[in-house]
Protein backbone atom coordinates (compact mmCIF):
# COMPACT_ATOMS: atom_id res chain seq x y z
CA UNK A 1 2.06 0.12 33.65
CA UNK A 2 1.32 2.04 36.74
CA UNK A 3 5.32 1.84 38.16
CA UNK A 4 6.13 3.29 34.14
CA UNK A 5 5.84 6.38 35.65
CA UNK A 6 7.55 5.89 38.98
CA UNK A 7 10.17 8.83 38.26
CA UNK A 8 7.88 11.07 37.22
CA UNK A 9 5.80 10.91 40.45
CA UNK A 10 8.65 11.03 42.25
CA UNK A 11 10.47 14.40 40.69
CA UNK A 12 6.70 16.09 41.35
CA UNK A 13 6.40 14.97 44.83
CA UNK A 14 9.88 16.53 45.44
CA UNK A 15 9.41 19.46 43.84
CA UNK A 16 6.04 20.00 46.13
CA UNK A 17 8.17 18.63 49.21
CA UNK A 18 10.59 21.86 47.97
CA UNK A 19 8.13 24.47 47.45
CA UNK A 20 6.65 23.62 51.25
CA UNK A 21 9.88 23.18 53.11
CA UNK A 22 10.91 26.37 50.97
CA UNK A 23 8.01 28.03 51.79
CA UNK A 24 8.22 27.50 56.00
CA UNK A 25 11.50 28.77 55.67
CA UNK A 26 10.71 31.93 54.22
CA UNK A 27 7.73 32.26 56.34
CA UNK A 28 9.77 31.81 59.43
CA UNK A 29 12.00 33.99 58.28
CA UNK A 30 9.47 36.70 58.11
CA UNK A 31 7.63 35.61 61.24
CA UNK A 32 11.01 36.07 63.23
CA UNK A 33 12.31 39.37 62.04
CA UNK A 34 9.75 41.18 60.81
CA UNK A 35 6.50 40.29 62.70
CA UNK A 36 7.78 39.05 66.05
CA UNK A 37 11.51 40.09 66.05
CA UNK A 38 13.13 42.90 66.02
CA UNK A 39 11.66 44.65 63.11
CA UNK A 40 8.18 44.68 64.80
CA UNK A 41 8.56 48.12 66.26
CA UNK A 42 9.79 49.52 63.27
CA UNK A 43 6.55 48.05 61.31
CA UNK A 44 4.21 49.43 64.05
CA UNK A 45 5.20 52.46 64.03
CA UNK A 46 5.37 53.30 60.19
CA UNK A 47 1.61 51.86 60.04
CA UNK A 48 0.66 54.79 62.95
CA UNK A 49 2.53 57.70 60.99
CA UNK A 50 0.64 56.29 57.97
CA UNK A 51 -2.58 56.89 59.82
CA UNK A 52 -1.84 60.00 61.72
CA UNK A 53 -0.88 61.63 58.22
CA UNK A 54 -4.40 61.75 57.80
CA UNK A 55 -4.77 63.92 60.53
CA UNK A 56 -5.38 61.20 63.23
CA UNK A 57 -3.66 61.36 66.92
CA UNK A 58 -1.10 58.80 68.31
CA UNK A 59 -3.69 57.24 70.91
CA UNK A 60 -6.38 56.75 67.93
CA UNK A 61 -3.63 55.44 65.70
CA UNK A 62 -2.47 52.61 67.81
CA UNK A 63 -6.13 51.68 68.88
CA UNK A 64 -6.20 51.32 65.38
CA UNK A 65 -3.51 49.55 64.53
CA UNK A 66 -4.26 46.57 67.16
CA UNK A 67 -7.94 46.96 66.07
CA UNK A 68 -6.34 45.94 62.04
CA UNK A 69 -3.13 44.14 63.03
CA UNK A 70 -2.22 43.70 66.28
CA UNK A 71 -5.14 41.19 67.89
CA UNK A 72 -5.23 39.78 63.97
CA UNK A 73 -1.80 37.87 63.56
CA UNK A 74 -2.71 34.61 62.77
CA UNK A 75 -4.68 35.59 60.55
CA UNK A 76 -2.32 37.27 58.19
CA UNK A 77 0.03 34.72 59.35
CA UNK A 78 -1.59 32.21 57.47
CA UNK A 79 -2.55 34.37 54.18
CA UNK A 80 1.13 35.30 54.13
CA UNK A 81 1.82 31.61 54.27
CA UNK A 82 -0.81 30.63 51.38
CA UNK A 83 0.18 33.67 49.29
CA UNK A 84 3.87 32.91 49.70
CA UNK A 85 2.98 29.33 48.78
CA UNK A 86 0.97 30.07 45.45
CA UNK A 87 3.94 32.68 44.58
CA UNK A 88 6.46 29.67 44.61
CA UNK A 89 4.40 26.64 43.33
CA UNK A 90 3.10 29.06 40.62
CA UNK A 91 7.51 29.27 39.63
CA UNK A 92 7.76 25.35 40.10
CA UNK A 93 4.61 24.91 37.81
CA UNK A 94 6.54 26.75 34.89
CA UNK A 95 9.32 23.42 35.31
CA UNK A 96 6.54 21.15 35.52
CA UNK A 97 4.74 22.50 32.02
CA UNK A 98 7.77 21.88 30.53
CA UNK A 99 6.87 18.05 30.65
CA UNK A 100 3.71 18.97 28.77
CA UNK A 101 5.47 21.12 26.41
CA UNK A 102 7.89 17.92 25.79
CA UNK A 103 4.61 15.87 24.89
CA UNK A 104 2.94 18.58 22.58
CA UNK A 105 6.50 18.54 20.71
CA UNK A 106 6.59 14.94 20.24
CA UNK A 107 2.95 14.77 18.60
CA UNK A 108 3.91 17.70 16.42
CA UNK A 109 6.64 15.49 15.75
CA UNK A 110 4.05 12.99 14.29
CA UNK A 111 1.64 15.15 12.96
CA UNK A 112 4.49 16.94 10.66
CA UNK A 113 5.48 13.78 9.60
CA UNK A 114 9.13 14.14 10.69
CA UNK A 115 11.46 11.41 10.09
CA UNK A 116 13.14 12.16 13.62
CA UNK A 117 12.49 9.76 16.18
CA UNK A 118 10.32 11.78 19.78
CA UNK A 119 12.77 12.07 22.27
CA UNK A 120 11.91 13.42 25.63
CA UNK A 121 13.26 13.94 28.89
CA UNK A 122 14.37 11.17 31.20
CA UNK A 123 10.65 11.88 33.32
CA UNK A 124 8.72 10.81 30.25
CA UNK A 125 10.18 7.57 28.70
CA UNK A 126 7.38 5.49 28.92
CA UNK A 127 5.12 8.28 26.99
CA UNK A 128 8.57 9.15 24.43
CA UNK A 129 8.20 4.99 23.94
CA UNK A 130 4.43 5.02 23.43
CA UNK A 131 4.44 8.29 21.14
CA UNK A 132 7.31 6.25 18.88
CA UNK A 133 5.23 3.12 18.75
CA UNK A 134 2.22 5.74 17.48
CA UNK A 135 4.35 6.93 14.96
CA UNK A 136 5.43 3.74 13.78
CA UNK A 137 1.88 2.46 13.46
CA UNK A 138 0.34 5.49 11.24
CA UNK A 139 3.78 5.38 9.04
CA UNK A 140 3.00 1.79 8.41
CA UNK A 141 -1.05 2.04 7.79
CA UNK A 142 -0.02 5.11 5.64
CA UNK A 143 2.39 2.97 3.41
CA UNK A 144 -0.33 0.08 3.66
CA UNK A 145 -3.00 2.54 2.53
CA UNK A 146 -0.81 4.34 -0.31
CA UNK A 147 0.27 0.67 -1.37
CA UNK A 148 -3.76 -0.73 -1.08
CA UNK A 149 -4.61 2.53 -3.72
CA UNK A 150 -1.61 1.60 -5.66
CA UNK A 151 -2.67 -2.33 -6.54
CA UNK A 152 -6.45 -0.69 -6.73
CA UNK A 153 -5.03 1.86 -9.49
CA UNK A 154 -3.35 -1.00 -10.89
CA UNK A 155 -5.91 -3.05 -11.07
CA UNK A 156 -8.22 -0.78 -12.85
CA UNK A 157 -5.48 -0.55 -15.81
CA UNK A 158 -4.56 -4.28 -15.98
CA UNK A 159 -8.61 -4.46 -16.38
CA UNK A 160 -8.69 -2.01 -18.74
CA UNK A 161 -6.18 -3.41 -20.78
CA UNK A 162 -7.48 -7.00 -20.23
CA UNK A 163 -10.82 -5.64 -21.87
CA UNK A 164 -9.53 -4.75 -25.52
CA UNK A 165 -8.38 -8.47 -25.47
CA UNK A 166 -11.52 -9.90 -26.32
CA UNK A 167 -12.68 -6.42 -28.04
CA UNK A 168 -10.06 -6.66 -30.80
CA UNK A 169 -11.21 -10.03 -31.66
CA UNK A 170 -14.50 -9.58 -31.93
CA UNK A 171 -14.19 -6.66 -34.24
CA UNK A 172 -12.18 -8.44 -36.12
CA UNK A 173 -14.23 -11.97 -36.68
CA UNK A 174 -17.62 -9.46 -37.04
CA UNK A 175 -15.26 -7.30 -40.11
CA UNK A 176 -14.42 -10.58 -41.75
CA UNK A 177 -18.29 -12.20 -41.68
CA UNK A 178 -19.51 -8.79 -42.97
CA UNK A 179 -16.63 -8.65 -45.47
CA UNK A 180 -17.63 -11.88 -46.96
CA UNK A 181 -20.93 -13.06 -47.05
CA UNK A 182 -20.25 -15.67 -49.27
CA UNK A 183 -18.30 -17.83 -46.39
CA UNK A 184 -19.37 -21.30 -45.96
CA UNK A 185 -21.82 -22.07 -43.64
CA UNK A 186 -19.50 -24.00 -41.33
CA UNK A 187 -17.38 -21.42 -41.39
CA UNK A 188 -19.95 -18.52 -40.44
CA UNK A 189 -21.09 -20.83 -37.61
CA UNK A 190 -17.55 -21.32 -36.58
CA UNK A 191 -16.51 -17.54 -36.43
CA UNK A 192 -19.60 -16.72 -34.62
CA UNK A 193 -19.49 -18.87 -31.89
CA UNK A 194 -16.21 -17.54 -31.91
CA UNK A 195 -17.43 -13.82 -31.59
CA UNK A 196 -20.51 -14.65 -28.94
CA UNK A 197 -17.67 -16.72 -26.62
CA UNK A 198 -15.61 -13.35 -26.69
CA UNK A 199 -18.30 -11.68 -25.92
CA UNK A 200 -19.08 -13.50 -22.81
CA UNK A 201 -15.37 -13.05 -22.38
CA UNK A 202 -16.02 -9.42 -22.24
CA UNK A 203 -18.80 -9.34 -19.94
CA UNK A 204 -16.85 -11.53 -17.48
CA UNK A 205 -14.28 -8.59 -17.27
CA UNK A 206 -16.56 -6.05 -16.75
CA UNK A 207 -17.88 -7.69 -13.80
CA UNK A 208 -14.66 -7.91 -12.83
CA UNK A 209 -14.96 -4.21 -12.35
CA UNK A 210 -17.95 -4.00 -9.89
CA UNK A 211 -15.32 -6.43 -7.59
CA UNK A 212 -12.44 -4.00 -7.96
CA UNK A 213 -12.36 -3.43 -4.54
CA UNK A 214 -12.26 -7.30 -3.61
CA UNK A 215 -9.99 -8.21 -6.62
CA UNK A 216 -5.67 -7.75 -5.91
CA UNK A 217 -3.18 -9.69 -8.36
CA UNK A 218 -1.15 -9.79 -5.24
CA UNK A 219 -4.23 -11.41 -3.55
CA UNK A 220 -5.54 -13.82 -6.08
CA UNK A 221 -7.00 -17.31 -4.98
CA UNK A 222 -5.92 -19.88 -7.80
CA UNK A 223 -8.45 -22.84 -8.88
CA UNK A 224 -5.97 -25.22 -10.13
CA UNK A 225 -7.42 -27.93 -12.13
CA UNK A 226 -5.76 -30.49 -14.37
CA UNK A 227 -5.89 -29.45 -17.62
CA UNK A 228 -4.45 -29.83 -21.28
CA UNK A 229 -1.97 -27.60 -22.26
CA UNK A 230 -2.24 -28.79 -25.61
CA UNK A 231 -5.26 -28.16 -26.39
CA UNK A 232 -4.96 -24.95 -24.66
CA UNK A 233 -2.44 -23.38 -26.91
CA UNK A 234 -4.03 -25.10 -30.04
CA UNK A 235 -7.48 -23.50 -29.15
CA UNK A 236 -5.91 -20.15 -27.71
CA UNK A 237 -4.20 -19.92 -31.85
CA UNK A 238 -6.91 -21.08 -33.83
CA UNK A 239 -9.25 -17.92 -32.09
CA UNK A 240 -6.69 -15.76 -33.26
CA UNK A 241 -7.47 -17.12 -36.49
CA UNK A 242 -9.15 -13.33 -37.49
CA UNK A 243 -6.22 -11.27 -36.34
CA UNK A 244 -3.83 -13.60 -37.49
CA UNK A 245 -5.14 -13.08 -41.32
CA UNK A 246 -5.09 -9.60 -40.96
CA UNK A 247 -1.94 -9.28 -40.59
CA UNK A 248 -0.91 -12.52 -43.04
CA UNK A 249 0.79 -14.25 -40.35
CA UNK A 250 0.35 -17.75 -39.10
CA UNK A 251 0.77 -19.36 -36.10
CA UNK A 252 2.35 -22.96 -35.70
CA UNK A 253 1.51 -24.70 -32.84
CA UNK A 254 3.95 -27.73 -31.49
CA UNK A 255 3.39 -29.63 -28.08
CA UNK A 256 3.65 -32.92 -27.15
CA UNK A 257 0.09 -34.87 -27.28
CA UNK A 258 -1.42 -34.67 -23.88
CA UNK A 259 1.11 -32.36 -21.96
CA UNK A 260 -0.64 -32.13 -18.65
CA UNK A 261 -0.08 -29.93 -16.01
CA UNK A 262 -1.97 -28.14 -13.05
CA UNK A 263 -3.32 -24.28 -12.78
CA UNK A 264 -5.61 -22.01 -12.82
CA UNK A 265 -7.14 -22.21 -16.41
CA UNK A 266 -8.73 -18.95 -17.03
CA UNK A 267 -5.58 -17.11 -15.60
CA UNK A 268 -3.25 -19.21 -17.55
CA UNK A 269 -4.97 -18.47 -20.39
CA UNK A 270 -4.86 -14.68 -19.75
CA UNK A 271 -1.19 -15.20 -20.06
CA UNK A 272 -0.99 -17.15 -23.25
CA UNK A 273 -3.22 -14.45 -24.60
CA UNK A 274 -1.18 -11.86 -24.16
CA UNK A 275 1.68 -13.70 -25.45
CA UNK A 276 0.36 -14.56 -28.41
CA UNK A 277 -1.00 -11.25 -28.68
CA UNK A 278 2.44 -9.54 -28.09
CA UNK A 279 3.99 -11.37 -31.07
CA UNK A 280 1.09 -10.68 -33.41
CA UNK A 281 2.38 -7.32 -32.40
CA UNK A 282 5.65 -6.83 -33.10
CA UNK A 283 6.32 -9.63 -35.56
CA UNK A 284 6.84 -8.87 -39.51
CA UNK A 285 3.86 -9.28 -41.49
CA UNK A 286 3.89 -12.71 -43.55
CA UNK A 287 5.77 -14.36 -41.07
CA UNK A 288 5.43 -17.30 -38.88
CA UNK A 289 4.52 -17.51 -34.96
CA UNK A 290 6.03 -20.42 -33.42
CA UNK A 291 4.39 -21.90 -29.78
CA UNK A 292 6.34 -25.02 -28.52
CA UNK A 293 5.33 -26.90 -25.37
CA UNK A 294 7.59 -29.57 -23.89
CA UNK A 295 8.21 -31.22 -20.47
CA UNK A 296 11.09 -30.97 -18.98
CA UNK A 297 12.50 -32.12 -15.03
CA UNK A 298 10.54 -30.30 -13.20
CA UNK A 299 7.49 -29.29 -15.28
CA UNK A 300 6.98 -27.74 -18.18
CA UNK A 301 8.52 -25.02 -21.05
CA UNK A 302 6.28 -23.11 -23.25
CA UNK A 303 7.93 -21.14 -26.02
CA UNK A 304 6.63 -17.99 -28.28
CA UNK A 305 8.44 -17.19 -31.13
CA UNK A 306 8.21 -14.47 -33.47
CA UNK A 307 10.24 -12.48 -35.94
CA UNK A 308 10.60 -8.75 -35.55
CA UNK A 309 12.96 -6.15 -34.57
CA UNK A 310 15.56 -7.43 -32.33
CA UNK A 311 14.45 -5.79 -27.96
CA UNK A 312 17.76 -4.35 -27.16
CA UNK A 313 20.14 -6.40 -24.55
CA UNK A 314 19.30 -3.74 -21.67
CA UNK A 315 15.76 -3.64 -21.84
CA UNK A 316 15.07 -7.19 -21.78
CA UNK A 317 15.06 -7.82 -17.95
CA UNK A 318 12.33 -4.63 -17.86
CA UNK A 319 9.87 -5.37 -20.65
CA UNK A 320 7.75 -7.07 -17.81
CA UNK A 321 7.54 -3.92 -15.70
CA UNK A 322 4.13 -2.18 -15.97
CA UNK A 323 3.43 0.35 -18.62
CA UNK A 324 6.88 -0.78 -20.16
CA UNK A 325 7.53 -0.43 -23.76
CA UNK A 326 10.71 -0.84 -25.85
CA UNK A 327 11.46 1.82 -28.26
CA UNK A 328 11.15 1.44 -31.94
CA UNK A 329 8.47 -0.82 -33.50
CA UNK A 330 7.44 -1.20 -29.30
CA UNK A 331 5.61 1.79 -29.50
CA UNK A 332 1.96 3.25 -29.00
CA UNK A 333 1.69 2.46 -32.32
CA UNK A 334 1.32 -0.66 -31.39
CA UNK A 335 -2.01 0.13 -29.36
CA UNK A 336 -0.57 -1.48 -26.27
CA UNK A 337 0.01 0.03 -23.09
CA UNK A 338 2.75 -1.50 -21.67
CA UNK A 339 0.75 -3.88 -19.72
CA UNK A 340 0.50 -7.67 -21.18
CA UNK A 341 3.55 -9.13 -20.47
CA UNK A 342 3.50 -7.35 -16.68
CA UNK A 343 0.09 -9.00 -16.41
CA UNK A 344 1.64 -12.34 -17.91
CA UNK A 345 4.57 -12.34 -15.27
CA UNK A 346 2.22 -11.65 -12.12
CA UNK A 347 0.37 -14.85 -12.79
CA UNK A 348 3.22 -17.14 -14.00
CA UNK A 349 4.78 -16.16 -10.68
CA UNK A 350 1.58 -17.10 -9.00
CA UNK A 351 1.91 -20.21 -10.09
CA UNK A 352 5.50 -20.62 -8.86
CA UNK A 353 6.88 -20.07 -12.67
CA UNK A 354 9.26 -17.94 -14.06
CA UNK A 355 8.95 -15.78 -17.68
CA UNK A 356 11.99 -14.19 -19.54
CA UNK A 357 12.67 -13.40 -22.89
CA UNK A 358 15.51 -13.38 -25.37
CA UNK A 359 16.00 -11.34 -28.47
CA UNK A 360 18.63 -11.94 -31.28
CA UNK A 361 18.93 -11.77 -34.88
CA UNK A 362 15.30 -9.91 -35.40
CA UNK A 363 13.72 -13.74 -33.26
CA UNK A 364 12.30 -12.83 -30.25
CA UNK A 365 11.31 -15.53 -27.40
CA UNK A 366 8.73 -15.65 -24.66
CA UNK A 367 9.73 -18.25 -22.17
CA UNK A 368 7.67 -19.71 -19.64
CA UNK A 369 8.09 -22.45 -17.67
CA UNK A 370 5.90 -23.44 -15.01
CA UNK A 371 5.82 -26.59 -12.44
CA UNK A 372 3.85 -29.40 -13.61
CA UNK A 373 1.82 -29.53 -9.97
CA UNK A 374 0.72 -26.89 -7.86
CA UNK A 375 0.75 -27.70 -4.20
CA UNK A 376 -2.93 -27.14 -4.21
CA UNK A 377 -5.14 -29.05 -6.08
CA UNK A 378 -8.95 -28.54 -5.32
CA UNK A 379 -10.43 -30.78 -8.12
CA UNK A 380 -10.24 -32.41 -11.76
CA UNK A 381 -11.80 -31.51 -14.86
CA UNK A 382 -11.73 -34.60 -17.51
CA UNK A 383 -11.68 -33.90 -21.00
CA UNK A 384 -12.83 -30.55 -21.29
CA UNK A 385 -11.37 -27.37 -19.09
CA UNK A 386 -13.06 -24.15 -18.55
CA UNK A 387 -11.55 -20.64 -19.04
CA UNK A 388 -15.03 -18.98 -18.06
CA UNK A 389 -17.39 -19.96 -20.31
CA UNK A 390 -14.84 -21.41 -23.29
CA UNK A 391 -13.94 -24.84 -22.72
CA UNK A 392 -10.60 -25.99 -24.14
CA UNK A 393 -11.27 -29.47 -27.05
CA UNK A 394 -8.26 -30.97 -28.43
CA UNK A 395 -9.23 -30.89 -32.36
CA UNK A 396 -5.92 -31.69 -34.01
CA UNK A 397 -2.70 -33.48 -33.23
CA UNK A 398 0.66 -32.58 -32.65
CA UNK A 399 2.27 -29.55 -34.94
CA UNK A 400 -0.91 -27.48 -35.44
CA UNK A 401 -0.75 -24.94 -38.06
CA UNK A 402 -3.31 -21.90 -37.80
């Protein structure tokens, strides 16, 4: 580091190396024509008419003038010298500042956030270099920072969002056991283990909010397990069951008995959620939902099926982009805020699966396929899988109706 700055120390040293060797010359110059040359005489005797203007004789005034000058030389020799010096290394300073003038424009350069690169003079390369490599470092913690804030911001809405989820089904199972208190007592039992497993649902996301700052859908560690899929989407319907008869719709369910595959449970089941809940959203009342799970090479294909007004050609590659809606029937009407299926698509892609939909004819499908085995498996869970606190039973067979 210490030769980065070999040409600088070398254009200083010359400059001083000039001011000296400028200054001798001068000095001599001076010293042989005005003190000791010719011009001597001259300089004595306008200093002794100076002094015998005041009234002063010749005699005095040269007594005088050896007394001040004469016997007193060297003296003003070498003041002449240092003032004569100072006079020209004060003018080579002014060349000098310009380096520092170079270096206050190049972190002006930074602090106005110019998209100019600092360029300096040929002297200063190493500090032009390290002044660029500054730059380059805030730009890129300022687009980390403004991108960190971004996926915080983000965050908070998917959250949000997530949190009417389990809110809208509560409401509704609590409306239908208070709208008929004649139900069966199975049935009662049913809908309000229902409600109270929602509800834990709901406190689980609102912890999720006290870890906002530790929580990044860019960032999230999966727990795959092995788990059911079946069951999964026959469970997932039948606790729509509420919202479902509210709008006089039903839901079939087809997958192939024991279609296995490994994820993350609770986040998969975020994204069949919102699925569901997308086509319970835009479908025609007293129509049919259709779910269909099937293998295929490489994993497998999960299908959701509804009837409703037909998405447009060009907006189906940009439903899944956040706070998205189509126009029409997709509309804050709706309740939504644009949010499920971006939510749905960050975790399929987690899971190194793809989601796309297709529109035609007033059918709309939800497409998701996902590999049948993560590359990282940290465990098995037999029989019954956990999405927090809901586990997912297989209660019925193949072609589930709801």
């Amino acid at each position: 580091m210490k030769n980065n700055y070999r040409k600088l120390k070398l254009t200083i040293l010359l400059q001083a190396v000039f001011v000296t060797a400028l200054t001798v010359l001068i000095g001599g110059f001076l010293l042989t024509y005005l003190i000791d040359g010719p011009y001597n005489d001259q300089i004595t005797k306008a200093f002794m008419d100076i002094l015998m203007a005041f009234h002063m004789d010749e005699a005095t005034a040269r007594e005088w003038y050896w007394k001040l000058i004469g016997h007193n030389k060297q003296f003003f020799m070498v003041i002449g010298f240092l003032l004569l010096f100072s006079i020209l290394f004060y003018i080579a300073l002014t060349k000098m500042t310009k380096y520092l003038i170079q270096v206050e424009e190049g972190i002006e350069n930074i602090v106005s956030d110019s998209e100019k690169p600092i360029e300096l003079i040929t002297e200063l390369a190493p500090i032009e270099s390290r002044l660029n490599e500054i730059k380059t470092t805030l730009k890129r913690q300022e687009r980390e920072a403004i991108e960190g804030e971004k996926k915080k911001n983000d965050l908070v809405v998917f959250l949000a969002h997530d949190l009417k989820t389990p809110l809208t089904s509560i409401v509704a199972y609590l409306s239908m056991l208070d709208a008929h208190p004649d139900m069966s007592k199975e049935e009662r039992i049913k809908y309000t283990k229902i409600s109270l497993e929602k509800s834990l649902r709901l406190g689980e996301l609102i912890s999720e909010f006290f870890e906002i700052t530790k929580f990044n859908l860019q960032d999230i560690v999966l727990e795959p397990v092995e788990l059911n899929l079946t069951m999964m989407l026959e469970q997932l319907a039948d606790e729509m069951y509420a919202v479902l008869q509210s709008k006089h719709l039903t839901c079939l369910v087809e997958a192939e008995e024991e279609l296995m595959i490994t994820g993350d449970a609770d986040k998969l089941a975020r994204v069949f959620d919102n699925l569901l809940r997308n086509a319970v959203s835009y479908c025609y009342p007293d129509t049919q939902i259709s779910i269909k799970a099937e293998k295929t090479k490489t994993g497998v294909r999960i299908v959701f099926s509804n009837l409703g007004d037909t998405i447009p050609e060009r907006e189906l590659g940009i439903i899944f982009e956040k706070f998205y809606r189509v126009d029409g029937s997709r509309s804050s009407a709706t309740g939504g805020a644009g949010l499920g299926l971006a939510i749905a698509k960050e975790i399929v892609e987690l899971h190194g699966g793809g989601i796309y939909a297709q529109s035609q004819d007033r059918r709309t499908d939800f497409i998701v396929s996902l590999p049948r085995n993560m590359a990282e498996k940290k465990g098995k869970k037999d029989e019954i899988y956990t999405h927090g606190r809901r586990a997912f039973r297989s209660r019925t067979g193949r072609g589930k109706k709801v």
